[in-house]
C-alpha atoms as a PDB file:
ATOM      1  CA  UNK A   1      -7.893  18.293 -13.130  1.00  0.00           C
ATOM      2  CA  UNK A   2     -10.151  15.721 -10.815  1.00  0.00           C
ATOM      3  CA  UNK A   3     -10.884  13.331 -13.993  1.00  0.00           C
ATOM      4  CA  UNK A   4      -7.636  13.511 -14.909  1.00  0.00           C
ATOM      5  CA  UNK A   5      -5.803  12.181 -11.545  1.00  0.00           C
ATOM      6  CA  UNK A   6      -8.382  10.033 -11.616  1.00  0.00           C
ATOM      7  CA  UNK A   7      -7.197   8.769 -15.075  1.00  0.00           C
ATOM      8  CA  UNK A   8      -3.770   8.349 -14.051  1.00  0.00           C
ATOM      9  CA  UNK A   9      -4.643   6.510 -10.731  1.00  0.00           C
ATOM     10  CA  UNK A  10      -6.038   3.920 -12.900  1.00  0.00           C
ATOM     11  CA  UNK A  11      -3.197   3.994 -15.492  1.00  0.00           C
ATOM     12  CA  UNK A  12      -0.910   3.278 -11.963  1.00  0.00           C
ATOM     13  CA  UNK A  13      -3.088   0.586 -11.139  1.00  0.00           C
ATOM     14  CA  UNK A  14      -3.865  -1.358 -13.813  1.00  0.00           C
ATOM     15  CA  UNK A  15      -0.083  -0.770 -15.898  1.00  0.00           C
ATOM     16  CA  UNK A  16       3.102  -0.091 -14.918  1.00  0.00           C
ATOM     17  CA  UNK A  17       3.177   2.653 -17.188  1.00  0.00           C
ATOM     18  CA  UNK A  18       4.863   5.886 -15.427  1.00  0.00           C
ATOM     19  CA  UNK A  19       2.122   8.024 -14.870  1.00  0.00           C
ATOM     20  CA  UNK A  20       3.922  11.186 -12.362  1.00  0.00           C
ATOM     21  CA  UNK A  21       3.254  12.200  -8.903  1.00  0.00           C
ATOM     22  CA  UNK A  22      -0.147  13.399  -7.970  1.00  0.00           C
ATOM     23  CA  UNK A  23       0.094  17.083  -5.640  1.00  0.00           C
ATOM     24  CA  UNK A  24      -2.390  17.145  -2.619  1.00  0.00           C
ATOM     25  CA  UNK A  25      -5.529  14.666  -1.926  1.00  0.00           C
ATOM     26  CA  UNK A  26      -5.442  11.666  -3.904  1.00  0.00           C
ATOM     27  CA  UNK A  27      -8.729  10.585  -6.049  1.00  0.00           C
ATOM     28  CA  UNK A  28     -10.807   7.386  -4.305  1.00  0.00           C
ATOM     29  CA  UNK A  29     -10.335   4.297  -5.925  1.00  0.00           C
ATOM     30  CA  UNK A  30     -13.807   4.074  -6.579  1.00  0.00           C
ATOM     31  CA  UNK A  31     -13.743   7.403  -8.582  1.00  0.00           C
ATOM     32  CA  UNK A  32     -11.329   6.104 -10.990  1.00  0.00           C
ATOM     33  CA  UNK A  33     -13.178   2.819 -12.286  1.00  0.00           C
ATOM     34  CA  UNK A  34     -14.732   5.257 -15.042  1.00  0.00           C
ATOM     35  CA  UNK A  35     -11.616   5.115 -16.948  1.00  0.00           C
ATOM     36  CA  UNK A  36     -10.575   1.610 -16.364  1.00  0.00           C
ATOM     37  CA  UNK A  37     -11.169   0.766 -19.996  1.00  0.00           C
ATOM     38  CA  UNK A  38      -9.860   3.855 -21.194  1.00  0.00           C
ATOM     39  CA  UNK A  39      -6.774   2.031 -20.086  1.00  0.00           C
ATOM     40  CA  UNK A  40      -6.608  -0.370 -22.197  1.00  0.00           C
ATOM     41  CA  UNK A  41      -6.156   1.890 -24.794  1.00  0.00           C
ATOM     42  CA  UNK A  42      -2.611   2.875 -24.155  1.00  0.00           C
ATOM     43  CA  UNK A  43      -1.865  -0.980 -23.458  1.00  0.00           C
ATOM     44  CA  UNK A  44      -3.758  -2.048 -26.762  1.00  0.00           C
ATOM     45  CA  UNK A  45      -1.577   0.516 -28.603  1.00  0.00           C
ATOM     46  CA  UNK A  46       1.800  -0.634 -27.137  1.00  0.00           C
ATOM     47  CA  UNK A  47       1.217  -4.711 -27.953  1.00  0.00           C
ATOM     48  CA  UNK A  48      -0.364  -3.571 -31.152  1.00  0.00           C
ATOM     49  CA  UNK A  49       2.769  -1.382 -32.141  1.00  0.00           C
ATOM     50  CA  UNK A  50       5.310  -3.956 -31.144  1.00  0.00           C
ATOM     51  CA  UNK A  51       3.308  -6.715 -33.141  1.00  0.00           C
ATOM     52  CA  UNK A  52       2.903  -4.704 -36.073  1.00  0.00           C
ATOM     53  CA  UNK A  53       6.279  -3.546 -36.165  1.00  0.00           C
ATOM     54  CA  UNK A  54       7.585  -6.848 -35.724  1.00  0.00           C
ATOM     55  CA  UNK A  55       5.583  -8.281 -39.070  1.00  0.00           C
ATOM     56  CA  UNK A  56       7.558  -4.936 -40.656  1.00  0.00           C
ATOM     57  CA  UNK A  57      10.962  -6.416 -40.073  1.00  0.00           C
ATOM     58  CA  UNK A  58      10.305  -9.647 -41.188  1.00  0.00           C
ATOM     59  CA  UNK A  59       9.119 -11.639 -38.453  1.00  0.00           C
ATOM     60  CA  UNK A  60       6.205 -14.234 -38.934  1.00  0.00           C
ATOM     61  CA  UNK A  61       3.004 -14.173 -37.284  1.00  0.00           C
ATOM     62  CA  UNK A  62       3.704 -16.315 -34.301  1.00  0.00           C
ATOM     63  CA  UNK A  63       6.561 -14.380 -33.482  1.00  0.00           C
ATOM     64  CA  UNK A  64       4.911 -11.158 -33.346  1.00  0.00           C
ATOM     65  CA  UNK A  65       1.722 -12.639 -31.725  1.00  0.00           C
ATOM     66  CA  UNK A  66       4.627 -14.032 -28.800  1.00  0.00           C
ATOM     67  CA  UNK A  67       5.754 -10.504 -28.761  1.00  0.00           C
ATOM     68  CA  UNK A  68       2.283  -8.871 -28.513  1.00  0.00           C
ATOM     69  CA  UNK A  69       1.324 -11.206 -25.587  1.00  0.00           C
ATOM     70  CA  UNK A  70       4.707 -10.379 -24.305  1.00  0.00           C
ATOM     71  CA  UNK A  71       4.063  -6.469 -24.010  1.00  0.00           C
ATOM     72  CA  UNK A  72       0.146  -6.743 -22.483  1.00  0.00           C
ATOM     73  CA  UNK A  73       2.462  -8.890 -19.516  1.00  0.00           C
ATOM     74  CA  UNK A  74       5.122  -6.442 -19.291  1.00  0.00           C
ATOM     75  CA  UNK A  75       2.938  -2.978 -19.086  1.00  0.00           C
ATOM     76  CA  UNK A  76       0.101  -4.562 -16.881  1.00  0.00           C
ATOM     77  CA  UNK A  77       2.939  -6.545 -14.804  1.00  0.00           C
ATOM     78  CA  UNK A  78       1.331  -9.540 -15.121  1.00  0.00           C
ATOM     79  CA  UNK A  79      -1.653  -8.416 -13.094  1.00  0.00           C
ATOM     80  CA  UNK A  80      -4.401 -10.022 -14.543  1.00  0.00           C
ATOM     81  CA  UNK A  81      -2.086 -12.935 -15.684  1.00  0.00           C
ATOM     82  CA  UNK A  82      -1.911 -13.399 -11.695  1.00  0.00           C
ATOM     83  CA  UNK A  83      -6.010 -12.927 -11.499  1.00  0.00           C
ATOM     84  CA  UNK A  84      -6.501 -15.914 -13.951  1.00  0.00           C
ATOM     85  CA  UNK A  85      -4.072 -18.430 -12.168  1.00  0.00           C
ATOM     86  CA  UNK A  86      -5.226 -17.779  -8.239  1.00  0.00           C
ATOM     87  CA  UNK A  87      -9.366 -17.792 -10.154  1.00  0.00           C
ATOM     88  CA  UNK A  88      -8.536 -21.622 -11.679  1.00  0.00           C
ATOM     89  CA  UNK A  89      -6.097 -22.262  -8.163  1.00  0.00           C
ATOM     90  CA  UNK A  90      -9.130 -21.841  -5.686  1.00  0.00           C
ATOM     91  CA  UNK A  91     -12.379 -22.592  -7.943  1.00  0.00           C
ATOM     92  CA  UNK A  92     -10.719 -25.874  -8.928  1.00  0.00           C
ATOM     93  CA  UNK A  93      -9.731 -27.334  -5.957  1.00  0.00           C
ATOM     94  CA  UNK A  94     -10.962 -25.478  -3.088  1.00  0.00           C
ATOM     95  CA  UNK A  95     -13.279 -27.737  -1.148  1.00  0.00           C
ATOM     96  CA  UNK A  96     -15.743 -24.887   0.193  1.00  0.00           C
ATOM     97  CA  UNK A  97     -16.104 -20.812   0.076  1.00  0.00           C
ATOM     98  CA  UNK A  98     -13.597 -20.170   3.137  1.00  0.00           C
ATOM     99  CA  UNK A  99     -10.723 -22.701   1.385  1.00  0.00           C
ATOM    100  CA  UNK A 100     -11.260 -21.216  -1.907  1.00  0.00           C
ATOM    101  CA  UNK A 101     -10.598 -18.252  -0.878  1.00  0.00           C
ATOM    102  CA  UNK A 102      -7.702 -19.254   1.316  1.00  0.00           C
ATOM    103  CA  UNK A 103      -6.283 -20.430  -1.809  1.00  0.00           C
ATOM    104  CA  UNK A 104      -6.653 -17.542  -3.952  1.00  0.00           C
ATOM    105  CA  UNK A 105      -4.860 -15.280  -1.447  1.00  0.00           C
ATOM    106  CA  UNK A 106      -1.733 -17.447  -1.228  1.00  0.00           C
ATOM    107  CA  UNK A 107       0.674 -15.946  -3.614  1.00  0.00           C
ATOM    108  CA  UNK A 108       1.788 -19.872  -5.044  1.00  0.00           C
ATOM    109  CA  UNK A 109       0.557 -20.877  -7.869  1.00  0.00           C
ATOM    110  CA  UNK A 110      -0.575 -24.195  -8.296  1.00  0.00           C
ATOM    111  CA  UNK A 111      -1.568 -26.685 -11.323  1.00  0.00           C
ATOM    112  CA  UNK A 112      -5.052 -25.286 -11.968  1.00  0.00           C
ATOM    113  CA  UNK A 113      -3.399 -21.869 -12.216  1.00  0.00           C
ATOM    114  CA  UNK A 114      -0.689 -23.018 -14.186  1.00  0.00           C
ATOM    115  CA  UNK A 115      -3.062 -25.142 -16.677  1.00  0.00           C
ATOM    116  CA  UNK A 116      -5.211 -21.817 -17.376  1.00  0.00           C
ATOM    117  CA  UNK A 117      -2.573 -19.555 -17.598  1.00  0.00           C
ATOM    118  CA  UNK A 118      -0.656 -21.365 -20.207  1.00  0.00           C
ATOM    119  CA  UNK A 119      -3.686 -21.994 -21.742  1.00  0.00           C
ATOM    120  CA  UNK A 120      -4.878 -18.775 -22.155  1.00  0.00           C
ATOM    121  CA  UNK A 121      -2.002 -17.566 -23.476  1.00  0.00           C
ATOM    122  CA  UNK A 122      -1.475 -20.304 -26.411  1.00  0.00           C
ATOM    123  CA  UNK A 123      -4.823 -19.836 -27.360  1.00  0.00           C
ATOM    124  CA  UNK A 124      -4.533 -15.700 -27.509  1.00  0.00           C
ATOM    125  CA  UNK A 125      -1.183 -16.433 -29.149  1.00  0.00           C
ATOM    126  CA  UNK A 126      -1.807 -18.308 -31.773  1.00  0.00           C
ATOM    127  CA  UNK A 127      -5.143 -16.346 -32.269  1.00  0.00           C
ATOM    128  CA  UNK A 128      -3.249 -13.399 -32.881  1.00  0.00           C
ATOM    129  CA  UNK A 129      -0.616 -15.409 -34.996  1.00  0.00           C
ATOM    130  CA  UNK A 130      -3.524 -15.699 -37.614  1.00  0.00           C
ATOM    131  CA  UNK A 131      -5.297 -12.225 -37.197  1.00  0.00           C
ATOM    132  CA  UNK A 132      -1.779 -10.691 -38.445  1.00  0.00           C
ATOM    133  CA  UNK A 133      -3.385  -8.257 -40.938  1.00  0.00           C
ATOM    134  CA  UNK A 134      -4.937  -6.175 -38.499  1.00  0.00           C
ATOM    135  CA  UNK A 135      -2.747  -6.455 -35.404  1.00  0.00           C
ATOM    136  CA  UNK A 136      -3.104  -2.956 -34.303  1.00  0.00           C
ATOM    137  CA  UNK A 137      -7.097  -2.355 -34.028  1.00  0.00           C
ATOM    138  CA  UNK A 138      -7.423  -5.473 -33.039  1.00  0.00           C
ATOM    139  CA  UNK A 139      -4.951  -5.443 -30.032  1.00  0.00           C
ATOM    140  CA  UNK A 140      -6.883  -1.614 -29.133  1.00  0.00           C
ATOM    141  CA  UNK A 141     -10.406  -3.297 -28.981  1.00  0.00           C
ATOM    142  CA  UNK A 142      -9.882  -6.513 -26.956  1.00  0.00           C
ATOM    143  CA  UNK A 143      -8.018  -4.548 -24.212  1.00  0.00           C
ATOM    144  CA  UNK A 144     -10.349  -1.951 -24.010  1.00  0.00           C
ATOM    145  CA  UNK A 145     -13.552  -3.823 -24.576  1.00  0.00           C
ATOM    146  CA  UNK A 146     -11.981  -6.761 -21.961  1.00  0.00           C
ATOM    147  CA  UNK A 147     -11.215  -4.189 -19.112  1.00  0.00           C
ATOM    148  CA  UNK A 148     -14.710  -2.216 -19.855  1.00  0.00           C
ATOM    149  CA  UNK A 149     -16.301  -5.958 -19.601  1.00  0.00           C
ATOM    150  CA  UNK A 150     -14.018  -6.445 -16.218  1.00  0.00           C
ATOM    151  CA  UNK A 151     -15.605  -2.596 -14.591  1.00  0.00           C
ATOM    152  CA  UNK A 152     -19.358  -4.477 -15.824  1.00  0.00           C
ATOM    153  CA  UNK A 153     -18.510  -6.696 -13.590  1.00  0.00           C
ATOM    154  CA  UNK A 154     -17.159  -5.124 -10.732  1.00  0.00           C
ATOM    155  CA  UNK A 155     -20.945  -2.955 -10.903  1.00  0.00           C
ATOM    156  CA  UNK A 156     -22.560  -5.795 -11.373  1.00  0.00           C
ATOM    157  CA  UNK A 157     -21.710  -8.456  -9.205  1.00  0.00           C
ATOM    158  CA  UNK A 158     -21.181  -7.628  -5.323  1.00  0.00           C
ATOM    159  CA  UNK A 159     -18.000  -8.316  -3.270  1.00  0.00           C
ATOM    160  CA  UNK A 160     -17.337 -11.437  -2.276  1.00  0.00           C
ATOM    161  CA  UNK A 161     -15.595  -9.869   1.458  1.00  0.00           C
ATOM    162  CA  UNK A 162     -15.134  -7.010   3.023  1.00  0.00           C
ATOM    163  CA  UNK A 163     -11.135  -6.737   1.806  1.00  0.00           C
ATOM    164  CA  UNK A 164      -9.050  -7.062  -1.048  1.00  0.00           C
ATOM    165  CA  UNK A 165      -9.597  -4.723  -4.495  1.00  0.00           C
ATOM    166  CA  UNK A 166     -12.976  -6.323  -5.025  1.00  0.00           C
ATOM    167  CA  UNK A 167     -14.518  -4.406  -2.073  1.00  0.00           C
ATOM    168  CA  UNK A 168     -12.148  -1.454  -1.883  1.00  0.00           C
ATOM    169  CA  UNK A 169     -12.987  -0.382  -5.300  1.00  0.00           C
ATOM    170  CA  UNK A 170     -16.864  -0.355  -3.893  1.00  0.00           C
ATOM    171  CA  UNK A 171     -20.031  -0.708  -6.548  1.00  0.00           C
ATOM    172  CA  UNK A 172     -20.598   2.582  -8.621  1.00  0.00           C
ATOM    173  CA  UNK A 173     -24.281   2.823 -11.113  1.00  0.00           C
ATOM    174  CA  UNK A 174     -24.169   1.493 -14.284  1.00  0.00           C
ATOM    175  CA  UNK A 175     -23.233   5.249 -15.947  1.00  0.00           C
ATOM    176  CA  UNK A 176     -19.902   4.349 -14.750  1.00  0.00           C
ATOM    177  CA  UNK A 177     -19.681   2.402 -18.171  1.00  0.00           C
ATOM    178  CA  UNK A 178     -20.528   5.160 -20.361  1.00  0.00           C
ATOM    179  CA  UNK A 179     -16.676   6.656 -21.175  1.00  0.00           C
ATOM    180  CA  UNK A 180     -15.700   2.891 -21.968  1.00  0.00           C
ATOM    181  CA  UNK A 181     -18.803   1.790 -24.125  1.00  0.00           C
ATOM    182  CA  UNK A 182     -18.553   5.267 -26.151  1.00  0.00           C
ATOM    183  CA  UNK A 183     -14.532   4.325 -26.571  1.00  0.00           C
ATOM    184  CA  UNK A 184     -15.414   1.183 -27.304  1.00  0.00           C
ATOM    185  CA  UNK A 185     -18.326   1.969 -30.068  1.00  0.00           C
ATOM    186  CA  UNK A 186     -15.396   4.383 -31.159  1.00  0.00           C
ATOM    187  CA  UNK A 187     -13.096   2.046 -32.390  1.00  0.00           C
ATOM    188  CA  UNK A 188     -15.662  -0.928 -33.428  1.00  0.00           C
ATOM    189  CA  UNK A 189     -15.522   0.309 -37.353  1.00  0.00           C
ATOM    190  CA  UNK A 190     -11.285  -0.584 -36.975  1.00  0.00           C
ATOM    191  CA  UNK A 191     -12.701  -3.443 -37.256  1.00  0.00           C
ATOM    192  CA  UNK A 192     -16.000  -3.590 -38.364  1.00  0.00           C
ATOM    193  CA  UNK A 193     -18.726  -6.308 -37.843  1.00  0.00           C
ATOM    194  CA  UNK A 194     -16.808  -9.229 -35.980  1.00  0.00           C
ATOM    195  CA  UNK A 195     -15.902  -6.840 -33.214  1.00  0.00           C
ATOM    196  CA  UNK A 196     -19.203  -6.819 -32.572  1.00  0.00           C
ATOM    197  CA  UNK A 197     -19.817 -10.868 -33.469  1.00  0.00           C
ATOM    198  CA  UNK A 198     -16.645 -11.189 -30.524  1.00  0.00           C
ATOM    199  CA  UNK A 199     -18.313  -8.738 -27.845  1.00  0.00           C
ATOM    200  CA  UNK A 200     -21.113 -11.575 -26.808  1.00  0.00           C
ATOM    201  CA  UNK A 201     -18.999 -14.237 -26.721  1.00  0.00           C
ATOM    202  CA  UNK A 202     -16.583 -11.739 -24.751  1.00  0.00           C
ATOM    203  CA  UNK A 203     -19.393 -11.167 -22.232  1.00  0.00           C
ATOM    204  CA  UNK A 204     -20.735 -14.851 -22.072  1.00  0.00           C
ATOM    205  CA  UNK A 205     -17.101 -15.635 -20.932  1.00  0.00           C
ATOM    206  CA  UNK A 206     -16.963 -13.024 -18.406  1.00  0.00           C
ATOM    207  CA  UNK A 207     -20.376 -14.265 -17.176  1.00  0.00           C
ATOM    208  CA  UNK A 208     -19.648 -17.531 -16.876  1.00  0.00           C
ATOM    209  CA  UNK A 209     -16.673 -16.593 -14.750  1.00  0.00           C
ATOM    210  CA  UNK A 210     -18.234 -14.219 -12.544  1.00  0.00           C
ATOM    211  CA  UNK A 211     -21.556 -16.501 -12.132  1.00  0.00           C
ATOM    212  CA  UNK A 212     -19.123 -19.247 -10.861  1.00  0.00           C
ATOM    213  CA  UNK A 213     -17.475 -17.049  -8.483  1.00  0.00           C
ATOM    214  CA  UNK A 214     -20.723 -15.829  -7.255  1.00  0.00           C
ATOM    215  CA  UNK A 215     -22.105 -19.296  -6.319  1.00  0.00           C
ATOM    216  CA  UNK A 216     -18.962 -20.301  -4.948  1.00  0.00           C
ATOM    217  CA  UNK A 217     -17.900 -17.288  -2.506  1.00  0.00           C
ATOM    218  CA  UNK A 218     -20.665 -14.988  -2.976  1.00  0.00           C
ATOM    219  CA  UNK A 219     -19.344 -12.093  -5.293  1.00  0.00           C
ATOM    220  CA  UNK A 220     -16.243 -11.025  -6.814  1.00  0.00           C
ATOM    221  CA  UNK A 221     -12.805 -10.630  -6.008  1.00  0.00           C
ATOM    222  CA  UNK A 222      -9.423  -8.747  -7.458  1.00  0.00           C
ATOM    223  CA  UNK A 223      -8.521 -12.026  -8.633  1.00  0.00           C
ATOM    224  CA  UNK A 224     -12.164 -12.477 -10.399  1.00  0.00           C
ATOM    225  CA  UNK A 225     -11.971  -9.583 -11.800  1.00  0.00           C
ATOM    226  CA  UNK A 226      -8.354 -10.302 -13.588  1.00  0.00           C
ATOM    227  CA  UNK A 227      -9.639 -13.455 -14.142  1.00  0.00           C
ATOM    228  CA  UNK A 228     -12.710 -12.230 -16.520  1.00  0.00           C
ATOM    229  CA  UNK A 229     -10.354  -9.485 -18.146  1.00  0.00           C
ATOM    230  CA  UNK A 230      -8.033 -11.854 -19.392  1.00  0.00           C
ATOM    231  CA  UNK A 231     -10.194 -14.797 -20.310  1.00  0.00           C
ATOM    232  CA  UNK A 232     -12.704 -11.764 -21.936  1.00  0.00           C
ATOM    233  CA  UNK A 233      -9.747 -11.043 -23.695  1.00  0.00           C
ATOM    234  CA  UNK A 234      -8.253 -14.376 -25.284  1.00  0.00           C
ATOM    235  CA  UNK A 235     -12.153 -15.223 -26.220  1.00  0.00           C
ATOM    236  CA  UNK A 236     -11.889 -11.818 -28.558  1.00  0.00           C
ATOM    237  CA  UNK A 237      -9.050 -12.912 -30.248  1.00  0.00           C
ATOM    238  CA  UNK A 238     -10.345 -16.310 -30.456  1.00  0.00           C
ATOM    239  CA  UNK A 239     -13.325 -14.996 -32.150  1.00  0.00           C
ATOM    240  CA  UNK A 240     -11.807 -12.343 -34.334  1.00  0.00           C
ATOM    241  CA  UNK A 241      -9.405 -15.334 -35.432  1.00  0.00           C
ATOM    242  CA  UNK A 242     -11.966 -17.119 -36.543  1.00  0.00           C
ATOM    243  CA  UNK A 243     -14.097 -14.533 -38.461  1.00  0.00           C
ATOM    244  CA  UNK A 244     -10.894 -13.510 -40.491  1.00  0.00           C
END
């Protein structure tokens, strides 16, 4: 019963998928980071379904990929979406550590943010728009292996302050990955070999990210850590795109 309130705190904070009321002590945040990929599952299979079914009724790629990108927004409510714009709002123009991350707490969003965001989500569009026989695995994969590429991250690289998700969600070892990377090597033959071909560029993306954050404010943030989940993400389809 522990592992799975722990499950559904992590489906209530990383979707806004209903996931009931939890009776009597609530789970720590940091016990729940286990099944942060797992999460992507059920958000993988919702964009996947609405793709696929979309191509079914006669819709062309682009229109499904637009509705695909459309559902990961609308069952994560835009949560990582938010990460990505307030990452490329304070690491392109704050001036030094304290303005960057004034910037990335202020709930605007600015023309950095705005330039990311919209690219990101033409490039995943149109990615998807061309990987339209195999919508569904695909969708599964990059949301799990993107969110168990985000929790590498958040073991990995230490807070950047002593607030915010970043910190609150605390460091946990590395076996912390182990449901996600077994979920993950689960669904790789969907696929087959350029799931694997899109994992390193997947992880060179988050590490470039996360690298970047470190030298400028010391660690990572809840805003990082959308940041690399989404970017991780559009570099998957990117990749599986172009292996088609």
């Amino acid at each position: 019963m522990r592992r799975f309130n722990e499950l559904r705190i992590a489906l209530m904070l990383l979707t806004r998928l209903p996931a009931g009321r939890i009776e009597g002590k609530a789970p720590e945040l940091k016990d729940t980071q286990w099944a942060f990929p797992l999460i992507g599952l059920p958000i993988g299979l919702i964009a996947g379904l609405i793709a696929t079914a979309a191509l079914a009724i006669g819709a062309s790629p682009a229109t499904a990929g637009l509705l695909g990108i459309t559902a990961l927004g609308l069952v994560t409510g835009g949560l990582h979406h938010d990460g990505l714009a307030d990452y490329a709002d304070g690491m392109g123009g704050g001036r030094d550590r304290d303005h960057v991350m004034e910037i990335m707490r202020d709930s605007r969003i600015g023309s950095y943010g705005v330039l990311a965001l919209g690219l990101a989500l033409a490039l995943m569009g149109t990615s998807i728009a061309s990987y339209a026989p195999a919508l569904l695995p695909a969708f599964v994969f990059t949301a799990i292996a993107s969110r168990l590429i985000m929790l590498g991250v958040l073991v990995l690289v230490p807070p950047a302050r002593t607030d915010g998700m970043g910190h609150m969600a605390g460091r946990q070892p590395l076996q912390v990955l182990l449901p996600g990377a077994l979920l993950c090597l689960a669904v790789l033959p969907l696929i087959g070999l350029a799931a694997v071909w899109a994992l390193l560029p997947m992880i060179a993306t988050a590490w470039a990210l996360s690298h970047i954050a470190k030298r400028r404010i010391g660690g990572q943030t809840g805003d990082v850590l959308g940041a690399v989940q989404l970017a991780s993400e559009t570099t998957g389809w990117i990749v599986l795109s172009a292996l088609l």
